[in-house]
C-alpha atoms as a PDB file:
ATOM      1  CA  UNK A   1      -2.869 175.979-113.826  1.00  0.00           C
ATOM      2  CA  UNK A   2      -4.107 175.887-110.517  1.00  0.00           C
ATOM      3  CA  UNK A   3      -2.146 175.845-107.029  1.00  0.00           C
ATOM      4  CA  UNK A   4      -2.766 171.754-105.702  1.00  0.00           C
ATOM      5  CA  UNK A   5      -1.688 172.424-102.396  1.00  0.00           C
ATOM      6  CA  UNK A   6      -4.659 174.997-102.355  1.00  0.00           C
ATOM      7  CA  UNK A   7      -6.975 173.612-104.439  1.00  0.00           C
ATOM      8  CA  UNK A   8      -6.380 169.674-103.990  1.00  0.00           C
ATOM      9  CA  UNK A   9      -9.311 167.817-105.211  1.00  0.00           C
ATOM     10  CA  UNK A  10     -11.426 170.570-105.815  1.00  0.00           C
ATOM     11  CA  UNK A  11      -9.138 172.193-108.502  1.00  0.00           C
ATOM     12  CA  UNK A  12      -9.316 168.863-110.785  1.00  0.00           C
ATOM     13  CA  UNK A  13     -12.679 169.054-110.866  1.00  0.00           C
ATOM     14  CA  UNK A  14     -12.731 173.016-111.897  1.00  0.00           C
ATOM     15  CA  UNK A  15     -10.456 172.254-114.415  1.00  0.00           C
ATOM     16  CA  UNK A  16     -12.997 169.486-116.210  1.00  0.00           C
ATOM     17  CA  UNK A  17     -15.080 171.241-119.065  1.00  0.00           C
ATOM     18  CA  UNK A  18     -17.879 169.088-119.062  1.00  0.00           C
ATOM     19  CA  UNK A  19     -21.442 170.724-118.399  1.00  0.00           C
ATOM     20  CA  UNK A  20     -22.110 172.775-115.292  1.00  0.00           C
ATOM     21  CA  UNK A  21     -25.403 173.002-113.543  1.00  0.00           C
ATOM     22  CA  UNK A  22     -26.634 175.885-111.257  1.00  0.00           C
ATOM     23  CA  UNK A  23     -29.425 175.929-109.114  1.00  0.00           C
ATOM     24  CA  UNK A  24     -30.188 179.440-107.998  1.00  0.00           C
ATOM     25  CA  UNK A  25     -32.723 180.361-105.352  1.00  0.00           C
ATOM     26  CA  UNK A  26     -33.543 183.809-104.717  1.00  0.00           C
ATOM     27  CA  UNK A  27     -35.668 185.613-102.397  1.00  0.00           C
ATOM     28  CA  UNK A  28     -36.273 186.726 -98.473  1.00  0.00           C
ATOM     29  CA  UNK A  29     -38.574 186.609 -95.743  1.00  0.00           C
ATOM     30  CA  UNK A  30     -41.129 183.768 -96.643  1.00  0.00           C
ATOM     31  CA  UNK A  31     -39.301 182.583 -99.834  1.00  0.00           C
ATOM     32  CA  UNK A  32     -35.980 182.481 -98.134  1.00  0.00           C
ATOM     33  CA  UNK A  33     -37.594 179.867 -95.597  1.00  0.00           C
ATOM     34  CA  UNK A  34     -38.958 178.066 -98.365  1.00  0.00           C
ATOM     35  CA  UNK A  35     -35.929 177.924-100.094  1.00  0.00           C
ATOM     36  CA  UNK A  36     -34.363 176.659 -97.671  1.00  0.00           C
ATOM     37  CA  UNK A  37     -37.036 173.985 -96.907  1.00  0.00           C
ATOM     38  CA  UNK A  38     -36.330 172.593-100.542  1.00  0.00           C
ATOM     39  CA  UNK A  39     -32.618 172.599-100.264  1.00  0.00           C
ATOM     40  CA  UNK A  40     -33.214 170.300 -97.045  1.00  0.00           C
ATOM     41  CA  UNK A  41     -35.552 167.874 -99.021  1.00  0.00           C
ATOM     42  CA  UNK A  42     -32.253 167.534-101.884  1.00  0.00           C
ATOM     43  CA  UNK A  43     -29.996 166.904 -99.602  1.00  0.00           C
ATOM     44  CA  UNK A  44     -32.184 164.196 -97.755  1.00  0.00           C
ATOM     45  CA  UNK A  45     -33.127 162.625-101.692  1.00  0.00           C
ATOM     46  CA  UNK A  46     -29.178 162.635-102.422  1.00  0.00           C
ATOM     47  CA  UNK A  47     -28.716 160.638 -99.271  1.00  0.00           C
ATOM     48  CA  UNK A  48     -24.772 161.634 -99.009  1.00  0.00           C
ATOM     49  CA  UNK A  49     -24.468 160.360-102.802  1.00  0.00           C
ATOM     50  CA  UNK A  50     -23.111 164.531-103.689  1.00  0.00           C
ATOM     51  CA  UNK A  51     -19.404 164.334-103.532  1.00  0.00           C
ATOM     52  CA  UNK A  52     -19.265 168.172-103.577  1.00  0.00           C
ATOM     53  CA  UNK A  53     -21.440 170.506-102.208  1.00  0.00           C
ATOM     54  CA  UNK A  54     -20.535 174.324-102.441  1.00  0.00           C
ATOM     55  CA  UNK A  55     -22.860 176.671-100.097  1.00  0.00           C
ATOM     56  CA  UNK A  56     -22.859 180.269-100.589  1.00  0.00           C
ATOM     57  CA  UNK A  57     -25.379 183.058 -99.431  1.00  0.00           C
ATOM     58  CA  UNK A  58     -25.597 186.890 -99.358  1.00  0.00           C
ATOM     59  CA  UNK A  59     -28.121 188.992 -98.237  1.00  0.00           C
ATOM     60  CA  UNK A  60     -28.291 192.954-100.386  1.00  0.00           C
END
């Protein structure tokens, strides 16, 4: 069971088992760029319609 005063919102909707989707783009120099470029173009297709967005980089 997860904490709700941490979690709030955001722990309901870990705790759901339906279906998860990933999108995973990899790469650096050029292809980081472009990646980037194509996670601009989703966001301006969703128009605000995501509820949740989760960002998360790293660099090896």
């Amino acid at each position: 069971m997860l904490n709700r005063e941490l979690w709030g919102k955001l722990g309901e909707r870990y705790q759901n088992l339906r279906p998860r989707k990933l999108l995973a783009l990899d790469g650096g120099g050029i292809r980081g760029v472009l990646s980037l470029q194509i996670l601009e173009r989703i966001e301006q297709l969703l128009a605000g319609r995501a509820i949740w967005l989760n960002w998360r980089g790293s660099r090896a």
